[in-house]
N, C-alpha and C. Protein backbone atom coordinates (compact mmCIF):
# COMPACT_ATOMS: atom_id res chain seq x y z
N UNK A 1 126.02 96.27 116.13
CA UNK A 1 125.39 96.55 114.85
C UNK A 1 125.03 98.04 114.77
N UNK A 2 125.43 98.53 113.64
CA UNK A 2 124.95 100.15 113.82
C UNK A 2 123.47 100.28 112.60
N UNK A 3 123.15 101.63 113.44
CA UNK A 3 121.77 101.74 112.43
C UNK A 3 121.49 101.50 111.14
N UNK A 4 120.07 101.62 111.04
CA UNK A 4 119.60 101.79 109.58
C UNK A 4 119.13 102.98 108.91
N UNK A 5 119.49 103.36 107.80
CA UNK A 5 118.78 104.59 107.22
C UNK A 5 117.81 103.81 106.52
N UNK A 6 116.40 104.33 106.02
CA UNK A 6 115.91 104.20 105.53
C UNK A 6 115.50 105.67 104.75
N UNK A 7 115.95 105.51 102.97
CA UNK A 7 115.75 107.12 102.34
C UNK A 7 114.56 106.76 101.31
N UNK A 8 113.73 107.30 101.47
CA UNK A 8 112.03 107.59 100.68
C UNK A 8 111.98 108.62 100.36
N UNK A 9 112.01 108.92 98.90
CA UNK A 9 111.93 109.58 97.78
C UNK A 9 110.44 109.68 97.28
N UNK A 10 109.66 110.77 97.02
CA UNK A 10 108.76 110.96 96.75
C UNK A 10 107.69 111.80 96.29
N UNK A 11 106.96 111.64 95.47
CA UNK A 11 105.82 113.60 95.13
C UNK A 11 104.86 113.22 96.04
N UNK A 12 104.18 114.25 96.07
CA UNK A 12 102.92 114.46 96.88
C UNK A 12 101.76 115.61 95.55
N UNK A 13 100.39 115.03 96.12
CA UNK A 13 99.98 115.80 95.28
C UNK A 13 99.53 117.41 95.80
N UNK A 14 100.23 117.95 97.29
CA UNK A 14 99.72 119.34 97.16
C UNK A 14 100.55 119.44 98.26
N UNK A 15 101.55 120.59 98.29
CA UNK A 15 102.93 120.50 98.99
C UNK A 15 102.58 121.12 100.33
N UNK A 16 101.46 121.74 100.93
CA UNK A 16 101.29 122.54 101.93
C UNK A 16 100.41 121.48 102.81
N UNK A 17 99.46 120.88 101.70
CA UNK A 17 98.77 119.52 102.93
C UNK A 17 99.95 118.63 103.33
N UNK A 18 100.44 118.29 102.18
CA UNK A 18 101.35 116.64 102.66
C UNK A 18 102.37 117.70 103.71
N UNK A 19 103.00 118.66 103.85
CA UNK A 19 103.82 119.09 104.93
C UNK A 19 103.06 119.03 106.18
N UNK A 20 101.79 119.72 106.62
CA UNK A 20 101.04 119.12 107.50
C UNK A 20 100.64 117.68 107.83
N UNK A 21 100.40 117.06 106.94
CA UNK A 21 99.84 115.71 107.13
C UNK A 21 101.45 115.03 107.57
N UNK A 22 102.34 115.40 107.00
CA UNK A 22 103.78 114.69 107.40
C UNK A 22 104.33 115.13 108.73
N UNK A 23 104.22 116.22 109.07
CA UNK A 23 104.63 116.33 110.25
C UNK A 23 104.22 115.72 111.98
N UNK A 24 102.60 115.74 110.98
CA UNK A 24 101.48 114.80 111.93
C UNK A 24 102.19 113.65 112.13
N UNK A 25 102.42 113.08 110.90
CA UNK A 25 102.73 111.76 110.97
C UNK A 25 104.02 111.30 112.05
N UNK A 26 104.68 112.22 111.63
CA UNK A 26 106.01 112.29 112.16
C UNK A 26 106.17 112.04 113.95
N UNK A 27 105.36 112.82 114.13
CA UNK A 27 104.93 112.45 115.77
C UNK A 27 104.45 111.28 116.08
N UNK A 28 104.13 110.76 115.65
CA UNK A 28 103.66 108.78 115.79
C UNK A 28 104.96 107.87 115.08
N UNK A 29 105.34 108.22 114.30
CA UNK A 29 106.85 107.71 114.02
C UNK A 29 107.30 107.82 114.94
N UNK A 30 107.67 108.63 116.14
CA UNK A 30 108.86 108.54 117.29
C UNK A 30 108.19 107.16 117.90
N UNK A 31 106.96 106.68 118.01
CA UNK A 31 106.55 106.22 118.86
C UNK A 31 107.17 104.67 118.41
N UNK A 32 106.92 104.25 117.24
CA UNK A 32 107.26 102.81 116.61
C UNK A 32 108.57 101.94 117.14
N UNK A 33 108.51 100.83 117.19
CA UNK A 33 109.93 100.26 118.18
C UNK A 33 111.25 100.74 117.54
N UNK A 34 112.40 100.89 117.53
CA UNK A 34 113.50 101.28 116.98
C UNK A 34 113.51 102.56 116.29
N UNK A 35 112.53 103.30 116.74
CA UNK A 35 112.93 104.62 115.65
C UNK A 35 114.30 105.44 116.75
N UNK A 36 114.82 106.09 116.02
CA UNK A 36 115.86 107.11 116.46
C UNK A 36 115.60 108.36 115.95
N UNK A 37 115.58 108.63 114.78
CA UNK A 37 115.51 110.45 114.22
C UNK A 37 114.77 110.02 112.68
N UNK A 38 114.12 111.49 112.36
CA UNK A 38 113.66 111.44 111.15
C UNK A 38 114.11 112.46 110.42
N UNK A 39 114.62 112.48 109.58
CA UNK A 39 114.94 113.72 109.03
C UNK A 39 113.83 114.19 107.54
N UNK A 40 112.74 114.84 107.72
CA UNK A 40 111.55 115.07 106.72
C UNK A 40 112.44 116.35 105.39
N UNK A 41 112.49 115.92 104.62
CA UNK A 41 112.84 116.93 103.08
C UNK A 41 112.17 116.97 102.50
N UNK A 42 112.47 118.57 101.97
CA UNK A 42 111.78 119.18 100.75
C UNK A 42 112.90 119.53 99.46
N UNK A 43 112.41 119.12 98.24
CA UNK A 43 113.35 119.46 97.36
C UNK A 43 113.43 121.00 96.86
N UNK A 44 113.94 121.39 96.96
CA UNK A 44 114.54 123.34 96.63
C UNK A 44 113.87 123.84 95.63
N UNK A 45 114.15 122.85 94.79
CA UNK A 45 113.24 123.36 93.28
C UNK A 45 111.66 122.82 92.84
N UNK A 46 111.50 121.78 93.55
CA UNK A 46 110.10 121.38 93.79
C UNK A 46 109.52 120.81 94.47
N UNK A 47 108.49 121.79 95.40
CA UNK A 47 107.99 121.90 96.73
C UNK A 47 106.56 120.15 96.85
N UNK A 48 106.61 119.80 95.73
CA UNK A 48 106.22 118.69 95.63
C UNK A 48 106.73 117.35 95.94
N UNK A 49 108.02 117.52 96.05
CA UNK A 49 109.02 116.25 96.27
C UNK A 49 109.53 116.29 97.03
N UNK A 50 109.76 115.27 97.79
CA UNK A 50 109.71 115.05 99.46
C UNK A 50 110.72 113.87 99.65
N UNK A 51 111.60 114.39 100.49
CA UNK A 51 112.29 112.87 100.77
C UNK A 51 112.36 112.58 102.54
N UNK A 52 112.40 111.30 102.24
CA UNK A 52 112.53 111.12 104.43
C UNK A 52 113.61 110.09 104.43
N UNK A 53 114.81 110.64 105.57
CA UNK A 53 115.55 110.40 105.97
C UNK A 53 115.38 109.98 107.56
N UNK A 54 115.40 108.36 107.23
CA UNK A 54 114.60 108.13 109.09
C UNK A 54 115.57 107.23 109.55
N UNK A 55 115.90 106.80 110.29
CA UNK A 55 117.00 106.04 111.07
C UNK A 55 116.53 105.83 112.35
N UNK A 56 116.83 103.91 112.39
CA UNK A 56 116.05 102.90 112.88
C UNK A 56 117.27 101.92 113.91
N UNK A 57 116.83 101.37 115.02
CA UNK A 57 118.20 100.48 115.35
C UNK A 57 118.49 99.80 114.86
N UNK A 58 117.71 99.28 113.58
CA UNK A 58 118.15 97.78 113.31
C UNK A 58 117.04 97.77 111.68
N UNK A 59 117.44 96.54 111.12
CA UNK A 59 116.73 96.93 109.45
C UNK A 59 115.62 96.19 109.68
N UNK A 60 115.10 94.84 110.77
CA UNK A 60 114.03 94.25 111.57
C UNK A 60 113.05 95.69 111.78
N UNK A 61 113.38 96.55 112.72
CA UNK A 61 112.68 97.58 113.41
C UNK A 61 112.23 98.44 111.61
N UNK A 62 112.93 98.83 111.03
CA UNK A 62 112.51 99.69 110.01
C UNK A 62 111.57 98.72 108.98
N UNK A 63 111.49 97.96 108.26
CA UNK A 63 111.02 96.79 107.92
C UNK A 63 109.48 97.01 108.39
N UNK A 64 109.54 96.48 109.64
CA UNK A 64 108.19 96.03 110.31
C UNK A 64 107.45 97.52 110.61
N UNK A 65 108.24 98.73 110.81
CA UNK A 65 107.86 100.03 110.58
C UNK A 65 107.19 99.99 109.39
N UNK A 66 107.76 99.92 108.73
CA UNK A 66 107.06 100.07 107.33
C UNK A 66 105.37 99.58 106.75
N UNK A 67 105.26 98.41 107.51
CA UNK A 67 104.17 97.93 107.64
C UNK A 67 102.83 98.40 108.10
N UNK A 68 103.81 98.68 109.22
CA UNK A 68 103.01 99.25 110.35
C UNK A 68 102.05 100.99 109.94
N UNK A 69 102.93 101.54 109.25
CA UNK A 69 102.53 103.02 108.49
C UNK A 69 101.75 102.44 107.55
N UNK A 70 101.48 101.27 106.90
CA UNK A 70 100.58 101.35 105.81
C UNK A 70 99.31 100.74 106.33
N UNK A 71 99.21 100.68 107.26
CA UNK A 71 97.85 100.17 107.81
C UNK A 71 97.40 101.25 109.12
N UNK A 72 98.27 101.84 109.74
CA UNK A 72 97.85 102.86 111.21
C UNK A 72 96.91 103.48 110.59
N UNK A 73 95.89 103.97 111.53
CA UNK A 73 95.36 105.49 111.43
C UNK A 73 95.69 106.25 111.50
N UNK A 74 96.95 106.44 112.18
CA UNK A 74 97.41 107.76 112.61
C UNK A 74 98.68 107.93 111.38
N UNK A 75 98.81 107.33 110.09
CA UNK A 75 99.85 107.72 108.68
C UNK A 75 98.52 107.74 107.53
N UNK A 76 97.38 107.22 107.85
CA UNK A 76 96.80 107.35 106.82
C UNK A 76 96.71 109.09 105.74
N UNK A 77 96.54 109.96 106.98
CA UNK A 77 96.59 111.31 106.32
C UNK A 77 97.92 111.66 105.03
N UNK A 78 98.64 111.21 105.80
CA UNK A 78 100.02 111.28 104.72
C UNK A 78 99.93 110.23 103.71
N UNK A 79 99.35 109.48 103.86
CA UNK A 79 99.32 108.27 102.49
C UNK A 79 98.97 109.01 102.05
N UNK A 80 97.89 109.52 102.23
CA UNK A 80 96.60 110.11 101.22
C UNK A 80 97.10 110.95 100.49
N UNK A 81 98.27 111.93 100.44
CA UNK A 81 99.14 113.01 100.12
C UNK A 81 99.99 112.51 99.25
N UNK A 82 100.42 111.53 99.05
CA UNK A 82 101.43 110.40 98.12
C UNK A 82 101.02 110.55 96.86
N UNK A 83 101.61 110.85 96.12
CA UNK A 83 101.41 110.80 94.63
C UNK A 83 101.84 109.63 93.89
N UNK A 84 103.23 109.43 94.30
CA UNK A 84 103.94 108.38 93.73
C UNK A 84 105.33 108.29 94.37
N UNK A 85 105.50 106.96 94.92
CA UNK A 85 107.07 106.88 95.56
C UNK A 85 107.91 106.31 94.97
N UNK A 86 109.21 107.58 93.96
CA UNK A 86 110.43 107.04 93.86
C UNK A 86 111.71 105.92 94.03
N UNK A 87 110.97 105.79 95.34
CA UNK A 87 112.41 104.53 95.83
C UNK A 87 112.36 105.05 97.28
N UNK A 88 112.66 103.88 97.43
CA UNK A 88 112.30 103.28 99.20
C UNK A 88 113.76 102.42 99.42
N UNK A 89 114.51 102.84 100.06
CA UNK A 89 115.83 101.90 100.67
C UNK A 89 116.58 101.88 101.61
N UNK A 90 117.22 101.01 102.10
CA UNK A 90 117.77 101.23 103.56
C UNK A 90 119.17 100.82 103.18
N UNK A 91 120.08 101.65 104.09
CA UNK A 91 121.19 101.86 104.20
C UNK A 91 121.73 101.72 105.35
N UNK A 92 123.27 101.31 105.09
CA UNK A 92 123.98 101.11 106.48
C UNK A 92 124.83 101.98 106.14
N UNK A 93 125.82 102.47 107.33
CA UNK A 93 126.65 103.84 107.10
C UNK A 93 127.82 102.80 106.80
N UNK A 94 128.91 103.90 106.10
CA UNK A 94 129.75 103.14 105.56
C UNK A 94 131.12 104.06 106.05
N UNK A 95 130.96 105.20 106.28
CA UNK A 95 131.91 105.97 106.96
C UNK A 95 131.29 107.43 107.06
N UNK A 96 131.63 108.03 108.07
CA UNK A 96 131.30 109.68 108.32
C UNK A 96 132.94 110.50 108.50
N UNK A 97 132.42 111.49 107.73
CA UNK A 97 133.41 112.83 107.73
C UNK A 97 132.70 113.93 108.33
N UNK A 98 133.58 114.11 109.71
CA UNK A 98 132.98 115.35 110.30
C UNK A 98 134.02 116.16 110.28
């Protein structure tokens, strides 16, 4: 079975906290069962909108991740930074061009 992406689309309400508070976060994300890589974005034209590109072994592991960030102490800082989330979805790869 190959991984999961999970892509979260999102504003924040003040682009210099939620980059701190996200990166925080980000370091306790490695820790969660199945994580592999996170990839944290900023949109070019507005430093408010944020997307995360995280990839999980399995859509079980990302799932129960998910949970898990809305109740830790250690994601609450970054909730708090959330303005409003776009779309939340997980993906399976379907082919790569390198």
């Amino acid at each position: 079975m190959s991984h999961v992406f999970e892509l979260v689309s999102f504003t924040v309400k003040n682009g210099d906290n939620a980059l701190a508070k996200r990166r925080e976060a980000m370091e306790h994300a490695k820790k969660l069962k199945g994580f592999v890589r996170y990839h944290a974005l900023v949109n070019t034209e507005d430093n408010k909108h944020f997307a995360d590109l995280v990839e999980w072994a399995s859509l079980e592991d990302a799932q129960a991740a998910a949970e898990k960030v809305m109740t830790l102490p250690a994601f609450q800082g970054m909730m708090a930074e959330i303005d409003s989330v776009e779309s939340m979805k997980h993906f399976n790869i379907d082919k790569i061009a390198e």
